[in-house]
N, C-alpha and C. Protein backbone atom coordinates (compact mmCIF):
# COMPACT_ATOMS: atom_id res chain seq x y z
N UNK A 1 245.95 74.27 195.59
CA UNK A 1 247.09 75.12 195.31
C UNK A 1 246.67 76.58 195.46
N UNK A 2 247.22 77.22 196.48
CA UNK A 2 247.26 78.99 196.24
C UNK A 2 247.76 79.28 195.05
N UNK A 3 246.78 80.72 195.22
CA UNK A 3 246.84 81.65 193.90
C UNK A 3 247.78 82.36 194.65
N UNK A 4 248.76 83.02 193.62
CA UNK A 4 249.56 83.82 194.26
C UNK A 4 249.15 85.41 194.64
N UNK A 5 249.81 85.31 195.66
CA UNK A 5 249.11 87.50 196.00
C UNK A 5 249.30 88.51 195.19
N UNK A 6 248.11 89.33 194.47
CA UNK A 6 248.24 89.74 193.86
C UNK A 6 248.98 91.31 194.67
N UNK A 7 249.61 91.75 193.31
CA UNK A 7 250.56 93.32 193.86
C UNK A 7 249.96 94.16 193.73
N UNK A 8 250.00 95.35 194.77
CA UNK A 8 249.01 96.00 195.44
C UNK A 8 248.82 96.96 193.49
N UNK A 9 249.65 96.79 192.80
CA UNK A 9 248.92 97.86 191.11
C UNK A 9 247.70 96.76 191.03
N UNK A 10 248.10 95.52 191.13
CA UNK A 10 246.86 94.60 190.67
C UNK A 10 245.72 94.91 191.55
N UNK A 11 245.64 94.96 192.92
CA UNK A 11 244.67 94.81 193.55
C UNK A 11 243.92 96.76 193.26
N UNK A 12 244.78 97.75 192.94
CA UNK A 12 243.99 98.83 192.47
C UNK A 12 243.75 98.55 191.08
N UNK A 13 244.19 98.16 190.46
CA UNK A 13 243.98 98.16 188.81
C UNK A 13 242.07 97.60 189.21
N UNK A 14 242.04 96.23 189.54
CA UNK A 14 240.99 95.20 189.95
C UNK A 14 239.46 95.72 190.26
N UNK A 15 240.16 97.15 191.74
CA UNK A 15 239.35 97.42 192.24
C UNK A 15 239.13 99.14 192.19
N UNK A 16 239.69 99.51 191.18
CA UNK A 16 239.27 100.88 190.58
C UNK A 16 239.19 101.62 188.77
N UNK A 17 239.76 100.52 188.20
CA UNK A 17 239.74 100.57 187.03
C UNK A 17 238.33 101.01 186.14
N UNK A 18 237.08 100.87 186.19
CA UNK A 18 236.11 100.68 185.74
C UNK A 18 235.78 102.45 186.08
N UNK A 19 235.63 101.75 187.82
CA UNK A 19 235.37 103.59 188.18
C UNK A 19 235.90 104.99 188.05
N UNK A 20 237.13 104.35 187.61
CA UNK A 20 237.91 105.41 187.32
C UNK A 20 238.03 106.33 185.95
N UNK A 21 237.78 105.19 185.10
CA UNK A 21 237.36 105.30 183.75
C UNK A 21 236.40 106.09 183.43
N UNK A 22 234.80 105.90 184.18
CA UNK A 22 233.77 106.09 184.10
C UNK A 22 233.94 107.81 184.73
N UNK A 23 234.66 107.91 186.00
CA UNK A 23 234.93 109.04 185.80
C UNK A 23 235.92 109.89 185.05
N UNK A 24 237.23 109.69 184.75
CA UNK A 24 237.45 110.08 183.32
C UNK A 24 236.65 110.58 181.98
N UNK A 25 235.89 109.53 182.19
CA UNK A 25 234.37 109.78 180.74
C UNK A 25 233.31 111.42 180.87
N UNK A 26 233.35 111.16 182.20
CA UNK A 26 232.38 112.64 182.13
C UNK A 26 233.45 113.93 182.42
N UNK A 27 234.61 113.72 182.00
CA UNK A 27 235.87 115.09 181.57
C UNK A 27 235.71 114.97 180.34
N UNK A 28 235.95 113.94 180.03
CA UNK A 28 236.67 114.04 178.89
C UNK A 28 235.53 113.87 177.66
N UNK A 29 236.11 114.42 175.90
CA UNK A 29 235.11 114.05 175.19
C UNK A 29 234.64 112.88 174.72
N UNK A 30 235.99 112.19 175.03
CA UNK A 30 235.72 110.28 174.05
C UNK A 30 236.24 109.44 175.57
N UNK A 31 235.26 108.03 175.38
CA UNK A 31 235.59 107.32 176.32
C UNK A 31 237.46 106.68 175.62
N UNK A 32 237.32 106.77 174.59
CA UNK A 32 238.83 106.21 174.42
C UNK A 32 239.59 107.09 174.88
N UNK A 33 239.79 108.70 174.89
CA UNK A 33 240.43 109.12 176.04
C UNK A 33 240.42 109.05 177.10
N UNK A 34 239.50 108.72 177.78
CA UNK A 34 239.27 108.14 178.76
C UNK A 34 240.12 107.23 179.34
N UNK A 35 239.79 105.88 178.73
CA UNK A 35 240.82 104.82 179.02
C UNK A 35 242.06 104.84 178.88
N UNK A 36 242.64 105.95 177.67
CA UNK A 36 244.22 106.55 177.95
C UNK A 36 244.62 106.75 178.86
N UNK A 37 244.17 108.02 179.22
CA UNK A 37 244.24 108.75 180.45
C UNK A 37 244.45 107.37 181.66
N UNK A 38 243.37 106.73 182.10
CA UNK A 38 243.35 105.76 183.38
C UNK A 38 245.19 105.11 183.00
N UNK A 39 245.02 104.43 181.80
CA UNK A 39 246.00 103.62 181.45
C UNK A 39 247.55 104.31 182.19
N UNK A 40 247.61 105.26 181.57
CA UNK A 40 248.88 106.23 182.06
C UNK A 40 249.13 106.61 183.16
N UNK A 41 247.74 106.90 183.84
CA UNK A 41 247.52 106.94 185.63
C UNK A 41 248.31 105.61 185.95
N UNK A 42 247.77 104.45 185.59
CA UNK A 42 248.27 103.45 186.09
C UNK A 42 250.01 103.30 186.52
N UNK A 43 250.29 103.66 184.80
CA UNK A 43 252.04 103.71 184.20
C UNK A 43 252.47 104.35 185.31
N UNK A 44 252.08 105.79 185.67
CA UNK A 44 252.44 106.43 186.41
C UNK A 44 252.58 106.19 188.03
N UNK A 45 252.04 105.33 188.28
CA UNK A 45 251.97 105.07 189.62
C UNK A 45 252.30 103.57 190.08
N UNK A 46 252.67 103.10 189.17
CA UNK A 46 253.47 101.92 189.33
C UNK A 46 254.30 101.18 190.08
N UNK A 47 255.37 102.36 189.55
CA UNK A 47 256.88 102.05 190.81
C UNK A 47 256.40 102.56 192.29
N UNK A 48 255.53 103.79 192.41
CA UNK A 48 255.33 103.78 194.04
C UNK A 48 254.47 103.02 194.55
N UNK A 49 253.37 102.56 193.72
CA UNK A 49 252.44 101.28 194.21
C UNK A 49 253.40 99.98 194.59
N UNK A 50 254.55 99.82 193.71
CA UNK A 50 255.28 98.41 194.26
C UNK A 50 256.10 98.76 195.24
N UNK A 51 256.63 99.25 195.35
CA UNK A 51 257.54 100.16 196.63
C UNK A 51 256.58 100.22 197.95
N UNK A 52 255.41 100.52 198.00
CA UNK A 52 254.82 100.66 199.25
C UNK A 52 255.22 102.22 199.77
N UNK A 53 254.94 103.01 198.80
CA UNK A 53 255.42 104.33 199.10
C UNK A 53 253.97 105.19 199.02
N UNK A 54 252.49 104.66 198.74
CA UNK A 54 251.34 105.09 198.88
C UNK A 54 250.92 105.19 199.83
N UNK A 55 250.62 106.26 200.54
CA UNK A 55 249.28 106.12 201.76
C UNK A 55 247.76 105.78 201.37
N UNK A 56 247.82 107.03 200.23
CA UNK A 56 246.33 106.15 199.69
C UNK A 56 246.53 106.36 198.43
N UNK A 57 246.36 104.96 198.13
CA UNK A 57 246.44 104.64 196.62
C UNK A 57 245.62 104.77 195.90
N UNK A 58 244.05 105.31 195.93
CA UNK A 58 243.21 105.35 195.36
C UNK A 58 243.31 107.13 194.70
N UNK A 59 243.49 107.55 196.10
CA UNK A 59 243.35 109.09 195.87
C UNK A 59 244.50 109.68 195.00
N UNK A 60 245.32 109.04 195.32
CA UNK A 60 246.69 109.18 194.11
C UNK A 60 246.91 109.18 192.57
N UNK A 61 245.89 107.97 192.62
CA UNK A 61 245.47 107.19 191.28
C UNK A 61 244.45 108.37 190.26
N UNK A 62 243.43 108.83 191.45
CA UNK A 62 242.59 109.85 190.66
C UNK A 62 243.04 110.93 190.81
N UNK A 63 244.25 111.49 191.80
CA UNK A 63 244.67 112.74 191.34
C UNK A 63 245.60 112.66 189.85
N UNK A 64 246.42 111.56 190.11
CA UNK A 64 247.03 111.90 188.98
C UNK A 64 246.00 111.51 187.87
N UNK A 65 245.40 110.94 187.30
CA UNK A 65 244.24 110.65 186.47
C UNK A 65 244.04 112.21 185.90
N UNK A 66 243.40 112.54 186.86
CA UNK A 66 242.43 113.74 186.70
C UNK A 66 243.73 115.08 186.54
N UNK A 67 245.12 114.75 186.90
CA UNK A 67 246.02 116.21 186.56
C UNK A 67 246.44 116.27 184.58
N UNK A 68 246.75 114.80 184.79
CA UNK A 68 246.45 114.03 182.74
C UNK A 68 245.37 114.61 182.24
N UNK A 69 244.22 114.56 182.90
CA UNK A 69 242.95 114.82 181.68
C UNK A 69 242.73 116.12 181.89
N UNK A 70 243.40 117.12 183.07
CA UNK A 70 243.77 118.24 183.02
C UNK A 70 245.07 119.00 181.60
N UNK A 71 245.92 118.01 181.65
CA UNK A 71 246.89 118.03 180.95
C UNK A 71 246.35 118.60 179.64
N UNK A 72 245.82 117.02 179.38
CA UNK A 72 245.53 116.86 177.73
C UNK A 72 244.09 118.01 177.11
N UNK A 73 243.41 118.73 178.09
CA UNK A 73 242.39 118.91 177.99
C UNK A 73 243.27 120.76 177.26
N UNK A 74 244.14 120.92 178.23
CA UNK A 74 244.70 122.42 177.70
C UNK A 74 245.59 122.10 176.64
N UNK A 75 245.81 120.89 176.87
CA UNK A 75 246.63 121.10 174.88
C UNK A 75 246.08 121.04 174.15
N UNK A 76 244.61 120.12 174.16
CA UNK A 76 243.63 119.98 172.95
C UNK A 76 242.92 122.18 172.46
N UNK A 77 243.12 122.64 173.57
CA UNK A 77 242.61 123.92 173.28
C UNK A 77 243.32 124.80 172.87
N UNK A 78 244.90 124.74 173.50
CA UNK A 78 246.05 125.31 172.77
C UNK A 78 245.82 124.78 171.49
N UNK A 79 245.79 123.54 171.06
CA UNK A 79 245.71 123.32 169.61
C UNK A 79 244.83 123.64 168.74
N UNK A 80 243.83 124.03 169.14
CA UNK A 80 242.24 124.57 168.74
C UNK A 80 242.14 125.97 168.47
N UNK A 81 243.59 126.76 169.48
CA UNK A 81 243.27 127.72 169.35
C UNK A 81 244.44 128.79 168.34
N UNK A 82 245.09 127.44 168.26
CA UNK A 82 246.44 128.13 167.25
C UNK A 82 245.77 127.69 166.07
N UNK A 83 244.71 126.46 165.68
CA UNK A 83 244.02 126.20 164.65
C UNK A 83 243.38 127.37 163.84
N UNK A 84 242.41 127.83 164.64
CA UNK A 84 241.85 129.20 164.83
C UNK A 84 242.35 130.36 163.75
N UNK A 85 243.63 130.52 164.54
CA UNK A 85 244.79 131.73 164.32
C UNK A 85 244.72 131.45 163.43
N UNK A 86 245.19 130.17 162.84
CA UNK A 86 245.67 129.81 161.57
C UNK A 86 244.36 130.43 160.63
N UNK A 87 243.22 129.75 160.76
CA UNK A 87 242.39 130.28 159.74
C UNK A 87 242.07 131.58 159.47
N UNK A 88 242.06 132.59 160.82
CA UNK A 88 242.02 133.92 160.57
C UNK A 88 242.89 134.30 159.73
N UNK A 89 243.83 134.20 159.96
CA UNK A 89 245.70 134.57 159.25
C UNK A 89 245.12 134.74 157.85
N UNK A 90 245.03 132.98 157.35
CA UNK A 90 244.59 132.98 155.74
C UNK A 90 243.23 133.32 155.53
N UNK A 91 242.18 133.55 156.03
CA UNK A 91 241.21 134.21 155.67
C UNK A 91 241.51 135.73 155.18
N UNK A 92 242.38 136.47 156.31
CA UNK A 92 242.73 137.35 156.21
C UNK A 92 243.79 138.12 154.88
N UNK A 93 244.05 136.96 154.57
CA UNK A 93 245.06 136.91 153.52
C UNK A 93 244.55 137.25 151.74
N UNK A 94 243.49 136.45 152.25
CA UNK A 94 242.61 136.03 150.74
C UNK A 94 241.60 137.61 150.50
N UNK A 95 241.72 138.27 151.57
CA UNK A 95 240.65 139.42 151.19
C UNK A 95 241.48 140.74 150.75
C-alpha cells in the first residue's frame, strides 16, 4: 500500500525544521524562542506553500523566520527600555 504524498509544508517542515531552529537559536536568547519563532514561520507560510505560490520555499521560510525574530527581538528592547524609564522615573521620585 502507498503512503500518501506528503504536502509540499510537510516535505519543508521534514526537511528544514531542525535547521531552521538551530538557526533561530544563535538570534535569539532561548531555544524556546526559537522554536516559536520557526513554528509561526511555518503558520505563516502555509497557505502559499499549499497553493504552489513559492519559488523557493526554503528561502521564504527563513526570511520570514528571521523578519519574526527581527520582530520580537525590537519589542523585547522597546520593553526593556520603557522598563528602564520606568525605574529612573521612580528612582527619581524617591530622592
Amino acid at each position: 500500500m502507498a503512503l500518501p504524498k506528503k504536502s509540499m509544508l510537510e516535505q519543508l517542515f521534514d526537511s528544514h525544521a531542525t535547521g531552521l531552529v538551530r538557526y533561530l537559536t544563535r538570534k535569539m536568547k532561548s531555544a524556546q524562542d526559537a522554536e516559536d519563532i520557526a513554528q509561526n514561520a511555518f503558520i505563516r507560510i502555509q497557505k502559499l506553500a499549499e497553493a504552489g505560490e513559492l519559488d523557493n520555499p526554503k528561502a521564504y521560510l527563513y526570511q520570514t523566520a528571521s523578519n519574526l525574530a527581527i520582530d520580537q527581538i525590537r519589542r523585547e528592547k522597546l520593553h526593556s527600555n520603557y522598563l528602564q524609564g520606568e525605574v529612573t522615573r521612580q528612582l527619581a521620585d524617591y530622592e
